[in-house]
Protein backbone atom coordinates (compact mmCIF):
# COMPACT_ATOMS: atom_id res chain seq x y z
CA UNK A 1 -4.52 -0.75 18.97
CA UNK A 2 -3.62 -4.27 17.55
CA UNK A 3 -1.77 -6.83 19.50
CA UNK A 4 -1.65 -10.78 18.91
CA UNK A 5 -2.58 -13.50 21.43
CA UNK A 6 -0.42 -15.90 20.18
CA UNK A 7 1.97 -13.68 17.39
CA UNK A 8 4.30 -17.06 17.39
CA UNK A 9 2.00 -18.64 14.86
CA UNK A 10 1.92 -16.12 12.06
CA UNK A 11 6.03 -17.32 11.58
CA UNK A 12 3.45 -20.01 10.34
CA UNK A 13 3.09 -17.64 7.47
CA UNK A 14 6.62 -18.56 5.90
CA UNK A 15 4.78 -21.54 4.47
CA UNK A 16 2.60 -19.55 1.96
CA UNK A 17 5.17 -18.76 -0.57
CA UNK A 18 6.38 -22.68 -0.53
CA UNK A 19 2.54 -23.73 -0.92
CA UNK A 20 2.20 -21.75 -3.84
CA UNK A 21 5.35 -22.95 -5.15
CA UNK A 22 4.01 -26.51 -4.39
CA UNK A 23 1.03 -25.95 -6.57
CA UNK A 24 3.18 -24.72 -9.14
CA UNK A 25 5.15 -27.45 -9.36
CA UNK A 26 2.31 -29.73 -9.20
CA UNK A 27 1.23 -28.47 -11.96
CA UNK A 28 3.66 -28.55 -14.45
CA UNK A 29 3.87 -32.04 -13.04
CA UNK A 30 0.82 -32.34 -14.39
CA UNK A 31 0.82 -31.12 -18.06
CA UNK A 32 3.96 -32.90 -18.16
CA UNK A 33 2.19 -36.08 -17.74
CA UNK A 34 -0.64 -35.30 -20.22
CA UNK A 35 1.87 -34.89 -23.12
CA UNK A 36 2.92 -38.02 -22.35
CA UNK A 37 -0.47 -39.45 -23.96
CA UNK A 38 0.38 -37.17 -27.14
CA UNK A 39 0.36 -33.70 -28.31
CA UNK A 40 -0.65 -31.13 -25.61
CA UNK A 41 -2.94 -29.02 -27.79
CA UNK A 42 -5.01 -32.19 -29.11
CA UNK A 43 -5.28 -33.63 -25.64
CA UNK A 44 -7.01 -30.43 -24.11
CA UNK A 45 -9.16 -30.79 -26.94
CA UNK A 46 -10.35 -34.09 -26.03
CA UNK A 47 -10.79 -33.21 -22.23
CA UNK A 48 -13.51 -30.40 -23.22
CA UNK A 49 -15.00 -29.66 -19.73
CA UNK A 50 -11.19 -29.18 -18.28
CA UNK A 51 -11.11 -25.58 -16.90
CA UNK A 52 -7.60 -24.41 -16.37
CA UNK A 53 -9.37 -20.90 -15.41
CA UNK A 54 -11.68 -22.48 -12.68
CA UNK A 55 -8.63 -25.06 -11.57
CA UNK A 56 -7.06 -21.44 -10.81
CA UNK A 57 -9.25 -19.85 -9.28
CA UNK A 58 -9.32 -22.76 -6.41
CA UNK A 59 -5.95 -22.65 -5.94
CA UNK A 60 -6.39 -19.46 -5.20
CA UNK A 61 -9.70 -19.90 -2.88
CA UNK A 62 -7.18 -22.30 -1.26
CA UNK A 63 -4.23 -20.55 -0.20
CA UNK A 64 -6.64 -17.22 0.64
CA UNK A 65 -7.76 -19.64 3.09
CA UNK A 66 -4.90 -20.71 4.76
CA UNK A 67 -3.78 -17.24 5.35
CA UNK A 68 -6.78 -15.90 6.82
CA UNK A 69 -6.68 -19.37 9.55
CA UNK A 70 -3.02 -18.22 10.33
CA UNK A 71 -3.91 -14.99 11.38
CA UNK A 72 -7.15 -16.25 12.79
CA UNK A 73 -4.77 -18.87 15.00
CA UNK A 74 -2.75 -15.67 16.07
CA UNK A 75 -5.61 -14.11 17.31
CA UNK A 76 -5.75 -10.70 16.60
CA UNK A 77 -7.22 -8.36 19.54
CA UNK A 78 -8.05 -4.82 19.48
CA UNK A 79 -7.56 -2.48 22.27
CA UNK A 80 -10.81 -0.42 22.55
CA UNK A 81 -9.64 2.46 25.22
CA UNK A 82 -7.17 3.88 26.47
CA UNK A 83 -6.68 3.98 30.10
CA UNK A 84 -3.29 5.63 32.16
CA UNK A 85 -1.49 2.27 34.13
CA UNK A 86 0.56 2.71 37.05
CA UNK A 87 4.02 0.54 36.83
CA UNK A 88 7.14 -0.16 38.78
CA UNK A 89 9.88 -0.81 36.52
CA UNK A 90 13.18 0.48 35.13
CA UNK A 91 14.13 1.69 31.20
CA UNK A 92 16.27 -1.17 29.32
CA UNK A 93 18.26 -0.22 26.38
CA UNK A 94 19.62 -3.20 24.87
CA UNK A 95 22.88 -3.08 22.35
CA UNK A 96 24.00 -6.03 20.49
CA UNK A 97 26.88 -6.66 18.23
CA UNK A 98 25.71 -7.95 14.62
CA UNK A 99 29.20 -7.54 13.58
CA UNK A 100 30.22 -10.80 11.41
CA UNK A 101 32.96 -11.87 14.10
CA UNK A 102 29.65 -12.60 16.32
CA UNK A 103 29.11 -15.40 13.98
CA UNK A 104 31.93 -17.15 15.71
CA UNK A 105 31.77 -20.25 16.76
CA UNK A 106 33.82 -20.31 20.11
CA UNK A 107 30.52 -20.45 22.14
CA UNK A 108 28.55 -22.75 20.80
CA UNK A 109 26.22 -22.34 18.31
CA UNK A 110 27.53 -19.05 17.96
CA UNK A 111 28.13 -15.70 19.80
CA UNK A 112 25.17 -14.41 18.28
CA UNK A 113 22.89 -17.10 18.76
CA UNK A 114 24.03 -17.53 22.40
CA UNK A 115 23.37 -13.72 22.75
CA UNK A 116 19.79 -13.64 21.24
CA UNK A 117 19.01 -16.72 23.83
CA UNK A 118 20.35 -14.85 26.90
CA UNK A 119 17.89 -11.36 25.54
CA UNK A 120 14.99 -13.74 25.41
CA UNK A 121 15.71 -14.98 28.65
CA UNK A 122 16.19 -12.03 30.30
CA UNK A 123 12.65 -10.41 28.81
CA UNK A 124 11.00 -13.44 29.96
CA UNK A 125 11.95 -12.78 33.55
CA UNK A 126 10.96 -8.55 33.64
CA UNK A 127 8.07 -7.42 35.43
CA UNK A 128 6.61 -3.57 34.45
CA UNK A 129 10.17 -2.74 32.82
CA UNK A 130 10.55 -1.15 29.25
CA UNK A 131 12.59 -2.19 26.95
CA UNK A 132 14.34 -1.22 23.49
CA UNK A 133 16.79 -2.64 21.26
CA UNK A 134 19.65 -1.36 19.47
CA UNK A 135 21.91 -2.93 16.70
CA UNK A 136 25.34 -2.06 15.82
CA UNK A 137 28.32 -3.08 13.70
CA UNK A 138 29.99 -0.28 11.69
CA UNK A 139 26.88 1.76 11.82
CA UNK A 140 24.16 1.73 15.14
CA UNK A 141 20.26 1.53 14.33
CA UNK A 142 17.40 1.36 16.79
CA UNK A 143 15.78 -1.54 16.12
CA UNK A 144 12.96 -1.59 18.48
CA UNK A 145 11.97 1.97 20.44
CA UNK A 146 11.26 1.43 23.72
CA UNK A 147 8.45 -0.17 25.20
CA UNK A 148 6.45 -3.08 27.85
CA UNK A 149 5.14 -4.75 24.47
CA UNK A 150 7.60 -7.86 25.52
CA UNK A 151 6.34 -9.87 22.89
CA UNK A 152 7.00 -7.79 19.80
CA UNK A 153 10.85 -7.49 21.52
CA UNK A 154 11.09 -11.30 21.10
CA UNK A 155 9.79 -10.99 17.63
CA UNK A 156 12.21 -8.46 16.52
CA UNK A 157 14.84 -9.80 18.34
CA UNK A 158 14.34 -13.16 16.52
CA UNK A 159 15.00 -11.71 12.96
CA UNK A 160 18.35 -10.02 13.85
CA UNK A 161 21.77 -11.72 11.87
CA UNK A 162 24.64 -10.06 10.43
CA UNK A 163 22.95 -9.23 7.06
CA UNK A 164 20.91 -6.31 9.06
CA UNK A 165 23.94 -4.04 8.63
CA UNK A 166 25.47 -3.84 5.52
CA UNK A 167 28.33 -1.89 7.14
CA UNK A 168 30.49 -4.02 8.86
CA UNK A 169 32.98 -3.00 11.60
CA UNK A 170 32.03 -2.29 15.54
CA UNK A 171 31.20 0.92 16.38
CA UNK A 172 30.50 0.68 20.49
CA UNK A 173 30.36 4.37 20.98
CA UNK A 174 27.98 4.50 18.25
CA UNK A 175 25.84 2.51 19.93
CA UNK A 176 25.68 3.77 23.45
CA UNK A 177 24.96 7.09 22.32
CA UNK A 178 22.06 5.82 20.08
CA UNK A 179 21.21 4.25 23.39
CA UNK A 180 21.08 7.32 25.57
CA UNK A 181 18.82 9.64 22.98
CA UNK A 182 16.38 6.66 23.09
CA UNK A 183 15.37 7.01 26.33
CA UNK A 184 12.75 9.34 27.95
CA UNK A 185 14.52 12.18 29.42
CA UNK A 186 11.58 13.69 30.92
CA UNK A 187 10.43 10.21 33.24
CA UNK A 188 12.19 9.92 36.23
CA UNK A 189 12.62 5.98 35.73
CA UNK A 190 16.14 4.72 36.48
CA UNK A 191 17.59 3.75 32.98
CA UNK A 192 20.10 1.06 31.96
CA UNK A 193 21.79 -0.39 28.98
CA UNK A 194 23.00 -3.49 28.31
CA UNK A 195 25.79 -3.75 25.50
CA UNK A 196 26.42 -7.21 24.33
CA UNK A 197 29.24 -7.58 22.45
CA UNK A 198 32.60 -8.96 21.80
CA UNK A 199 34.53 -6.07 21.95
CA UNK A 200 36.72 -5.98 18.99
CA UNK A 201 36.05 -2.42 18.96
CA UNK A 202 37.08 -0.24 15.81
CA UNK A 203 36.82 2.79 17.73
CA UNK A 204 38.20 4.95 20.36
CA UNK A 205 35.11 6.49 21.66
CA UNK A 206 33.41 3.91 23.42
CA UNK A 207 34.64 5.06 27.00
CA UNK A 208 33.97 8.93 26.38
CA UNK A 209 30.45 7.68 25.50
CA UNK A 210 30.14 5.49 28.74
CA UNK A 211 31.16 8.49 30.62
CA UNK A 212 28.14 10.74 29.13
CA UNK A 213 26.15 7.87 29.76
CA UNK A 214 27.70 7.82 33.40
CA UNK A 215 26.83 11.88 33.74
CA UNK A 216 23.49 11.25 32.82
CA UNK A 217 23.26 8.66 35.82
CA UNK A 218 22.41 5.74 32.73
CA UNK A 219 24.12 2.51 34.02
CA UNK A 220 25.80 0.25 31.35
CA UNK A 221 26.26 -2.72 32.32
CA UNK A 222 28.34 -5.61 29.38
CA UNK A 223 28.02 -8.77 28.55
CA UNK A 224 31.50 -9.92 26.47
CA UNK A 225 30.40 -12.61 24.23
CA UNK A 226 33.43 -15.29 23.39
CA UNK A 227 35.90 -16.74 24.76
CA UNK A 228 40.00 -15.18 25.22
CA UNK A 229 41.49 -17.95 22.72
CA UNK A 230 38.95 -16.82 20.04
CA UNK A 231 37.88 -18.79 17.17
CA UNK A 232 37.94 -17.91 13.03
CA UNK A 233 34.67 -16.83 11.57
CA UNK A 234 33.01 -19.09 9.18
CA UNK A 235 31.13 -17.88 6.11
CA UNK A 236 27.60 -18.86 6.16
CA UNK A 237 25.84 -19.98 3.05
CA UNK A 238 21.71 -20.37 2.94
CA UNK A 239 22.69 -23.76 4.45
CA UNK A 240 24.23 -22.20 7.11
CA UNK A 241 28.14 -22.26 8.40
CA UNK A 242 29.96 -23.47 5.13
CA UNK A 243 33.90 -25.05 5.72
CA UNK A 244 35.31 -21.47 4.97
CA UNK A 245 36.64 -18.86 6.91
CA UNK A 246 36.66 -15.12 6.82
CA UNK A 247 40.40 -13.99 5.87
CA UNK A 248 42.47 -11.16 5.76
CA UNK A 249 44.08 -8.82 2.86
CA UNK A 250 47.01 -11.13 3.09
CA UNK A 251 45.13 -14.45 2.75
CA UNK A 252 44.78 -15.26 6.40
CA UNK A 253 42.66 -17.08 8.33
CA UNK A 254 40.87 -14.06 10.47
CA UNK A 255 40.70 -15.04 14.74
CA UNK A 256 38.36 -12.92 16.55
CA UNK A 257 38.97 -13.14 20.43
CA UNK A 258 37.06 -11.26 23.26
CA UNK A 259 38.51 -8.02 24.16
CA UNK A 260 37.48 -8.05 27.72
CA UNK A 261 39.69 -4.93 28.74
CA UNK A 262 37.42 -2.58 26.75
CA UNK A 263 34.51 -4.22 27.85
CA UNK A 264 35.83 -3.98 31.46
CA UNK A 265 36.64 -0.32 31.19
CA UNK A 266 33.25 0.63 29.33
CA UNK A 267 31.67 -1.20 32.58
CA UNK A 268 33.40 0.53 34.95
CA UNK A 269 33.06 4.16 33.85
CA UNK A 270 29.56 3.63 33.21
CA UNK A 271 28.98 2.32 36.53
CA UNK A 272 27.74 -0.85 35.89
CA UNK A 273 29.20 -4.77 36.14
CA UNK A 274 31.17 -6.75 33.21
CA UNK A 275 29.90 -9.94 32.49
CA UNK A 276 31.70 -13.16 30.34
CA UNK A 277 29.57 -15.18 28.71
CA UNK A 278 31.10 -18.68 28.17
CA UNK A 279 30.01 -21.94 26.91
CA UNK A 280 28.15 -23.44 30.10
CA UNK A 281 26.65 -20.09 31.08
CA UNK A 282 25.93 -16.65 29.96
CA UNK A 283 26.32 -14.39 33.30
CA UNK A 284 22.04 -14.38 33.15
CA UNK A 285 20.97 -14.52 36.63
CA UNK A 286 24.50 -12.05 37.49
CA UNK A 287 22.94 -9.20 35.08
CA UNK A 288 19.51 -9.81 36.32
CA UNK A 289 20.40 -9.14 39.97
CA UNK A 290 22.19 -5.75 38.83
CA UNK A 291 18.72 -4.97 37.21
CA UNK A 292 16.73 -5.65 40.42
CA UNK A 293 19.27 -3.78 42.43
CA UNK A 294 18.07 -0.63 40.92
CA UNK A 295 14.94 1.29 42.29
CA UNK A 296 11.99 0.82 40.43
CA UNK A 297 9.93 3.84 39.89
CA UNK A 298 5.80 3.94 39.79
CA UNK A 299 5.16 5.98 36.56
CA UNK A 300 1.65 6.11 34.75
CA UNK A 301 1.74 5.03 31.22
CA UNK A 302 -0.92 5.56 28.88
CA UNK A 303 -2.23 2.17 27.21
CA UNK A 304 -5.13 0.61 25.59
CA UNK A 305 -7.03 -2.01 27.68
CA UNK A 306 -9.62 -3.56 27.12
CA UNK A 307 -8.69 -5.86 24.26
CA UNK A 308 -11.06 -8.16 22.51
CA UNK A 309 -11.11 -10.83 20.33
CA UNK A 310 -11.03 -10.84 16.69
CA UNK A 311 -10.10 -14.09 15.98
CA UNK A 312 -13.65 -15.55 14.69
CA UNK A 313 -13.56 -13.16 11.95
CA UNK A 314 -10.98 -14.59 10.47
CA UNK A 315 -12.09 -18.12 11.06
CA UNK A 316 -14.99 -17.46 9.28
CA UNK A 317 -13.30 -15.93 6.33
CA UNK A 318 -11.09 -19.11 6.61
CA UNK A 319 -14.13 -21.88 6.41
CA UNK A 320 -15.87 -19.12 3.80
CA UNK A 321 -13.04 -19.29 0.80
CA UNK A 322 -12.74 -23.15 2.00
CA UNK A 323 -15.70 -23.81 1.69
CA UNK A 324 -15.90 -21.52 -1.80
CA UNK A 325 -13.23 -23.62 -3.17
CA UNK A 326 -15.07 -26.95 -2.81
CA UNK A 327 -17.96 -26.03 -4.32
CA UNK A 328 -16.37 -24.96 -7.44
CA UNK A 329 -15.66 -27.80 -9.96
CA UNK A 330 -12.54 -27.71 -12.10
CA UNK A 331 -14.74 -29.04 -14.66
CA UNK A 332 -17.40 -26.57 -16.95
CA UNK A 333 -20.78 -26.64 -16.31
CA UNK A 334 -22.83 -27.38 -19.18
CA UNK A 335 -25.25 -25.41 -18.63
CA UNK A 336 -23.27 -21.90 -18.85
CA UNK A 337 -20.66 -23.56 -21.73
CA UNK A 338 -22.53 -21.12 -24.08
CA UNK A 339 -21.45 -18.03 -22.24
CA UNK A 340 -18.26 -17.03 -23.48
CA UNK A 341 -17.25 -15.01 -19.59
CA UNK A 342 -17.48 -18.57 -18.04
CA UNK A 343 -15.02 -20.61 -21.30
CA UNK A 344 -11.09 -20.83 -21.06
């Protein structure tokens, strides 16, 4: 089994594909600046031991290296056993809204945003609980099954937006149901789900799903994200909220407001607590305290321990194509000019 030490760093990995566009551009730079002394072709021709081939090949050493010293940072362990561990905990189904009215702005940065902050708070804070995520907007998806691995939650939860779910709307009942078949039915853990939403709900089904949910003693407890007076929903560009708004058939300006009376009923039949989210808190330490009110349950859960470092292999890889690239010249060699493998 493979698991990071520190999986933040290989978001370092985003940088590869701009390095390579930096070399690209560096080197048109280049030739740019050589035709400058005259015709390309005759220039070459003057610079004989120039090797575009081997200049390359060391870009390519280069980059090879910096990838391997990302995931080397990371540090990659391996599990080497398995081994049954006894926990205390409870099973967390988490819903949230990627609908695009969570991209307003009424709780600042956005509902989203402000959403994704509270989840990562509230995984930093559970102890031998599982957790799973689930998205929904006009469809519902499981986004993360559940699990204890806390820190791939944080990473999946870190790439949601809108764009996950090309179908927009916001189909709660969707999700809650998702929510219930995602759970372990045959663990006798008590189970909860948390739906985070706004409630502008498209559908009528939400409650009759709450009510399943309540049968199969599944508490849903849910957080309403925005505030009553509502706020228009901007259209992001890949520079993020542009001055436009989302508007209707008619040419108006769209305002999304909580629907707390949904969110309330949802709450109640499903025997859990309604929470509002606002702009100087987000109801946190009030969901948190619902969580620890329920029993935790000891059940054995079959892991791999033992996990070892793997790091230094790809450290050494790292200095190896490092230390390959500097020992290649960009010039020929004389010596093997005559061969035609080694001319370009």
């Amino acid at each position: 089994m493979l698991r990071y030490g520190n999986i933040e760093f290989l978001y370092v990995l985003a940088i590869i594909p701009l390095l390579i566009l930096a070399i690209f551009l560096f080197n048109r730079w280049q030739r740019k600046s050589i035709s400058k002394f005259g015709d390309p072709k005759l220039v070459l021709e003057l610079i004989q031991n120039r090797s575009s081939y081997r200049k390359n090949i060391k870009s390519f050493l280069f980059i090879i290296s910096i990838i391997f010293l990302i995931i080397g940072i990371s540090n990659p362990q391996i599990g080497t056993k398995m081994e049954e561990v006894k926990r205390e905990g409870v099973d967390l189904m988490i819903a949230i809204d990627l609908s695009h009215s969570m991209m307003a702005q009424d709780i600042k940065p956005n509902r989203l945003e402000r959403a994704k902050q509270a989840i990562s708070r509230l995984i930093d804070k559970l102890e031998g609980d599982r957790i799973g995520l689930v998205v929904f907007a006009g469809e519902a998806y499981v986004q993360l099954p559940i699990t204890t691995d806390y820190s791939a939650a944080k990473l999946f939860l870190s790439t949601l937006n809108t764009s996950v779910i090309p179908t927009q709307g916001t189909k709660i009942a969707s999700a809650i149901e998702l929510c219930i078949n995602s759970f372990d039915k045959d663990n006798s853990q008590n189970k909860a789900i948390i739906l985070i939403t706004d409630g502008e709900n498209h559908d009528q089904d939400a409650v009759n799903s709450a009510q399943k949910a309540a049968e199969q003693n599944i508490f849903i407890h849910t957080l309403g994200m925005g505030l009553k007076k509502g706020g228009p929903i901007p259209i992001y560009n890949k520079y993020g909220p542009s001055s436009e708004f989302r508007k209707d058939k008619e040419g108006n300006i769209i305002i999304t407001k909580l629907n707390e009376t949904i969110l309330r009923e949802i709450a109640e039949t499903g025997n859990g607590t309604y929470i509002r989210a606002n702009n100087s808190k987000t109801g946190l330490s009030v969901l948190f305290e619902e969580i620890n009110k329920m029993e935790k349950k000891e059940i054995g859960t079959m892991i791999f321990t033992n996990y070892k470092d793997r790091f230094q292999i790809f450290i050494s890889l790292s200095l190896f194509f490092l230390i390959l690239n500097l020992l290649i010249l960009q010039r020929k060699n004389n010596w093997i000019s005559n061969f035609n493998i080694f001319k370009s």
